[in-house]
PDB file of N, CA and C in Angstrom:
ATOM      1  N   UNK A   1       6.407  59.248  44.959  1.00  0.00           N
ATOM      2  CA  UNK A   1       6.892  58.364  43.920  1.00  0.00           C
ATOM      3  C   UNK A   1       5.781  57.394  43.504  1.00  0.00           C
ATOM      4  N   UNK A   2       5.770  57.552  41.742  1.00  0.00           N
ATOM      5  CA  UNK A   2       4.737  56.300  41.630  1.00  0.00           C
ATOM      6  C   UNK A   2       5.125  55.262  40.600  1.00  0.00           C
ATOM      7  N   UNK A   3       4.633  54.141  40.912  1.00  0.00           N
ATOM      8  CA  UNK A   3       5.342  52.976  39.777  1.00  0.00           C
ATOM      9  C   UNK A   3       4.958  53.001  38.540  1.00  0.00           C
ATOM     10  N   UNK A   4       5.151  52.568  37.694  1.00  0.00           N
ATOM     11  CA  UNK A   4       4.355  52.249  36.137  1.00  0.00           C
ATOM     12  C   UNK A   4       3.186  52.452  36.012  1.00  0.00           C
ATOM     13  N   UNK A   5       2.285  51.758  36.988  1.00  0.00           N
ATOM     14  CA  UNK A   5       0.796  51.676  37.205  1.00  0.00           C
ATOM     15  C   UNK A   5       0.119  52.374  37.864  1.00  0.00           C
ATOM     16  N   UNK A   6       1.040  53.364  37.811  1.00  0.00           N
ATOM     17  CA  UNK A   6       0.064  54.494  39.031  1.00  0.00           C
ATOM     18  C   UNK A   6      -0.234  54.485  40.298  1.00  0.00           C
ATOM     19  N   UNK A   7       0.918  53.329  40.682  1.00  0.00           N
ATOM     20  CA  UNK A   7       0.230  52.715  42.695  1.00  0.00           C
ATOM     21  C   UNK A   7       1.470  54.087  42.797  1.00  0.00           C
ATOM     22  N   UNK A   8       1.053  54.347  44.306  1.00  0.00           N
ATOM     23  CA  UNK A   8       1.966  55.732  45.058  1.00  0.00           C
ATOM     24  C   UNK A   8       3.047  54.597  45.847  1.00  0.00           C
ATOM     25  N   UNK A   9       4.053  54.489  45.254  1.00  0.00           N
ATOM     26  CA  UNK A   9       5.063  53.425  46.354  1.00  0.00           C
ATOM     27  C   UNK A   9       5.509  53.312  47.298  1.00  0.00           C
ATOM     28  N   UNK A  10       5.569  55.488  47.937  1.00  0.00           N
ATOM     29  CA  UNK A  10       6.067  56.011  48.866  1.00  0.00           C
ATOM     30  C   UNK A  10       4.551  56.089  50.124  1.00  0.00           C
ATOM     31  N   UNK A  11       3.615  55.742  49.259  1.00  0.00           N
ATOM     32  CA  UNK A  11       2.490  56.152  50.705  1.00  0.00           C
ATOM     33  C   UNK A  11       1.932  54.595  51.116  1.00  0.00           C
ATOM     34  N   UNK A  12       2.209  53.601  50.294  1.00  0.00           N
ATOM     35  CA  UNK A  12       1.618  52.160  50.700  1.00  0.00           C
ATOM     36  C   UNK A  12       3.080  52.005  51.377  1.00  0.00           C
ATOM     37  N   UNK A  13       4.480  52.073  51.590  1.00  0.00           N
ATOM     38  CA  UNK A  13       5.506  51.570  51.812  1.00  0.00           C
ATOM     39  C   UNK A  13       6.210  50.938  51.182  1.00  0.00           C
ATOM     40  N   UNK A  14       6.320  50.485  50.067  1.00  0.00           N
ATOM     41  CA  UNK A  14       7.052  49.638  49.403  1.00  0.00           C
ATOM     42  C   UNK A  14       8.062  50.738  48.860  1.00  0.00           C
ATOM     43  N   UNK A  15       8.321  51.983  48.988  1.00  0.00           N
ATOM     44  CA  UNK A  15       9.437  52.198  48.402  1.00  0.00           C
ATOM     45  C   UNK A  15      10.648  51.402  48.920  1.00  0.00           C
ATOM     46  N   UNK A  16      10.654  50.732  49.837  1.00  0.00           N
ATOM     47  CA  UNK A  16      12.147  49.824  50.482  1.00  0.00           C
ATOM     48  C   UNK A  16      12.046  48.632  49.360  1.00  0.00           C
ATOM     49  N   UNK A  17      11.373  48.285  49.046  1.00  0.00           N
ATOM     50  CA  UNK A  17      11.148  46.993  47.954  1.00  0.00           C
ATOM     51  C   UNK A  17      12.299  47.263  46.507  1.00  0.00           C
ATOM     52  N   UNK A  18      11.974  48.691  46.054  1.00  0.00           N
ATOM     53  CA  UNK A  18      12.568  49.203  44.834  1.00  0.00           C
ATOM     54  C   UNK A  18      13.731  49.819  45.265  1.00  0.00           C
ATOM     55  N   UNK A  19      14.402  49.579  43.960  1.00  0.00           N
ATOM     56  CA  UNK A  19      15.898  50.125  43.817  1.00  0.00           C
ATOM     57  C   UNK A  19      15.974  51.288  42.497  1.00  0.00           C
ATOM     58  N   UNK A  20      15.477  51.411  42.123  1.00  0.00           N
ATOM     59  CA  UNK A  20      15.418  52.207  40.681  1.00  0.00           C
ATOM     60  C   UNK A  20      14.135  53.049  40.128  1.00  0.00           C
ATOM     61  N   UNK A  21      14.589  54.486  40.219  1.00  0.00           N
ATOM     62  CA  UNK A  21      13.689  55.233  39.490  1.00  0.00           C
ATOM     63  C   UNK A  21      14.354  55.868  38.040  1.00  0.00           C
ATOM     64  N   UNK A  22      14.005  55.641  37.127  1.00  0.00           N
ATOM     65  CA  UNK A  22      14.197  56.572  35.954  1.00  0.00           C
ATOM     66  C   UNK A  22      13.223  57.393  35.014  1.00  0.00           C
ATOM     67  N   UNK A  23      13.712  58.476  34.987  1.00  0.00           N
ATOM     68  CA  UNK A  23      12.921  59.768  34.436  1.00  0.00           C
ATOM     69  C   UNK A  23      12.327  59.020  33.032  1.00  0.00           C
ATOM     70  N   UNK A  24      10.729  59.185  32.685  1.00  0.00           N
ATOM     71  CA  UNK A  24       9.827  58.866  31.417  1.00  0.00           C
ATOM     72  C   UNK A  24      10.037  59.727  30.576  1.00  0.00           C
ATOM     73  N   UNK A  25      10.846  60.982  30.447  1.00  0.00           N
ATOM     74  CA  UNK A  25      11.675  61.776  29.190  1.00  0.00           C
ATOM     75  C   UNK A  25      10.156  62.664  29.642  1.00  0.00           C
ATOM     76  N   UNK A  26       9.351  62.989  30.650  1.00  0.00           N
ATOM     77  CA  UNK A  26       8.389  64.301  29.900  1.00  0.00           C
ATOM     78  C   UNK A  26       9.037  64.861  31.539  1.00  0.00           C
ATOM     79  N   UNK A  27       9.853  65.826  31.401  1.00  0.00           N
ATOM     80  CA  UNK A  27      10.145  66.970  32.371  1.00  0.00           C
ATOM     81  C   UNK A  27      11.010  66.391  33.457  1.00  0.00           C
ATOM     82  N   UNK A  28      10.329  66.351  34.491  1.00  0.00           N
ATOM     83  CA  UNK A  28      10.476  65.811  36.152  1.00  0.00           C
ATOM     84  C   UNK A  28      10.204  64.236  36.521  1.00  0.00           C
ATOM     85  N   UNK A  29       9.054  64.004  35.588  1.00  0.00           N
ATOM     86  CA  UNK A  29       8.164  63.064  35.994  1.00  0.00           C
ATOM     87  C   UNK A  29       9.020  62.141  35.958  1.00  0.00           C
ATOM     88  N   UNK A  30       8.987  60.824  37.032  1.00  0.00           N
ATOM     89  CA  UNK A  30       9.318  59.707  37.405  1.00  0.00           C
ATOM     90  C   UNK A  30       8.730  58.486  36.746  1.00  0.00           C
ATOM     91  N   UNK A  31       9.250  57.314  35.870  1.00  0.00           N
ATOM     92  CA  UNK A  31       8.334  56.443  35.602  1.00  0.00           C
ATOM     93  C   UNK A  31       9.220  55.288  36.859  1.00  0.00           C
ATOM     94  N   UNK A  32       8.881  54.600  37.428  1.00  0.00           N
ATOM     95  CA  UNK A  32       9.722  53.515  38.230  1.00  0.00           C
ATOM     96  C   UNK A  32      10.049  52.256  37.587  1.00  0.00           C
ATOM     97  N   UNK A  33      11.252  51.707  37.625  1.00  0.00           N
ATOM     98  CA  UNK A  33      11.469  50.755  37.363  1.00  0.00           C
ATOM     99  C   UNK A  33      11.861  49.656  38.553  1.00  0.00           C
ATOM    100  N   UNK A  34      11.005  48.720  38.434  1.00  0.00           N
ATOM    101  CA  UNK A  34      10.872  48.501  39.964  1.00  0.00           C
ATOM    102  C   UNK A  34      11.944  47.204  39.755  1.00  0.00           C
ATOM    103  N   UNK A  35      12.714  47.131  40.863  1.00  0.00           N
ATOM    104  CA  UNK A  35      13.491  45.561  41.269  1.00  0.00           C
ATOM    105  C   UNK A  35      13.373  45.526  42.321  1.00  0.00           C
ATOM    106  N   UNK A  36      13.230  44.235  42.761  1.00  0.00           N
ATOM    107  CA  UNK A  36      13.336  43.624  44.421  1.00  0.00           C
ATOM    108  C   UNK A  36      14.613  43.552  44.766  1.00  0.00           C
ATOM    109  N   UNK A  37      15.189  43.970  45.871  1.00  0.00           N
ATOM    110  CA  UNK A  37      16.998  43.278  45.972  1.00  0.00           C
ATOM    111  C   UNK A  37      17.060  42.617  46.926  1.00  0.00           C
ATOM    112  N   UNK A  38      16.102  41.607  47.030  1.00  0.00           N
ATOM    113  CA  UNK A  38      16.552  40.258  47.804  1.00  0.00           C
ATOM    114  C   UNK A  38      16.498  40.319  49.212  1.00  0.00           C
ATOM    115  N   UNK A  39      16.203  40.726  50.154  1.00  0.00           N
ATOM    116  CA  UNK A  39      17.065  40.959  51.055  1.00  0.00           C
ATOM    117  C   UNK A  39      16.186  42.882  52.025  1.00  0.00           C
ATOM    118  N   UNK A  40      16.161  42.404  53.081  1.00  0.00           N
ATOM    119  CA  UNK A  40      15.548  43.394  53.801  1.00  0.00           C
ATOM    120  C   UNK A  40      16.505  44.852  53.885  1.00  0.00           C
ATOM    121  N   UNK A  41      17.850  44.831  53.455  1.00  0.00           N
ATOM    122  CA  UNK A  41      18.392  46.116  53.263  1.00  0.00           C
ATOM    123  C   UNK A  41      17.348  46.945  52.744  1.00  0.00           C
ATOM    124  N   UNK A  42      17.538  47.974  53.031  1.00  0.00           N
ATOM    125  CA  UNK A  42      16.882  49.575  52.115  1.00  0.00           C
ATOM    126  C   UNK A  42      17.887  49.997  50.615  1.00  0.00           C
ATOM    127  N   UNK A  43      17.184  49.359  49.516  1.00  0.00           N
ATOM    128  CA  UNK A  43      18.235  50.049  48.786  1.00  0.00           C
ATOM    129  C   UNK A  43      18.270  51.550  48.548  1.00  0.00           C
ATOM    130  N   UNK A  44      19.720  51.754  48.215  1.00  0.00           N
ATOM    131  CA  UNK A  44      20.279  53.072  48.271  1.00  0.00           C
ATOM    132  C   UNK A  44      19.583  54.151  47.134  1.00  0.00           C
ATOM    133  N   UNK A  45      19.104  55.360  46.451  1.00  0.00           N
ATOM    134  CA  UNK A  45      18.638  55.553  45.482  1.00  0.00           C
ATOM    135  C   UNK A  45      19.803  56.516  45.031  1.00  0.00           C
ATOM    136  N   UNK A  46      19.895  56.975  43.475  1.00  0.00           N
ATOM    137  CA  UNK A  46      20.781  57.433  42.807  1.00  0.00           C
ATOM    138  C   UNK A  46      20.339  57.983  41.476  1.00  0.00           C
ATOM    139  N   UNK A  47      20.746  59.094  41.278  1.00  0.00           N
ATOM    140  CA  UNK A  47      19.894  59.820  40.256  1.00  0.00           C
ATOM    141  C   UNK A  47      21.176  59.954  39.047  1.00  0.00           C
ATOM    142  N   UNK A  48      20.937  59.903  37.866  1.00  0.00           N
ATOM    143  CA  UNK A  48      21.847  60.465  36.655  1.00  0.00           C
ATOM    144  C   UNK A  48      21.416  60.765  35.401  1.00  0.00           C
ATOM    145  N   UNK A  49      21.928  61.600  34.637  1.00  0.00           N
ATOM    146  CA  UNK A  49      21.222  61.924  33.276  1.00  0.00           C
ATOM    147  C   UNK A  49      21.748  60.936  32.481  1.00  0.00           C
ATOM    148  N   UNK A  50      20.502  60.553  31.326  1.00  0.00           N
ATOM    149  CA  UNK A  50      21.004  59.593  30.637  1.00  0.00           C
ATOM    150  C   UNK A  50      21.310  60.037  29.353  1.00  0.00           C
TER     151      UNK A  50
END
């Protein structure tokens, strides 16, 4: 997984930081939309067509 900017979120660790990925409309590809949720929980992830 990578954020907006091209950092890899899943290999530095911060994917626990983010709550939200949504598809950039070219195929597969992931653009991230990143939020903090406060709080050391792991947020949950959830996929849907828009």
């Amino acid at each position: 997984m990578y954020d907006g900017y091209g950092t890899d979120v899943t290999r530095f660790g911060l994917w626990s930081n983010y709550s939200t990925a949504r598809p950039n409309g070219n195929g597969n590809n992931f653009r991230i939309t990143l939020y903090r949720n406060g709080n050391s929980n792991t947020p949950t992830a959830s996929c849907s067509a828009a």
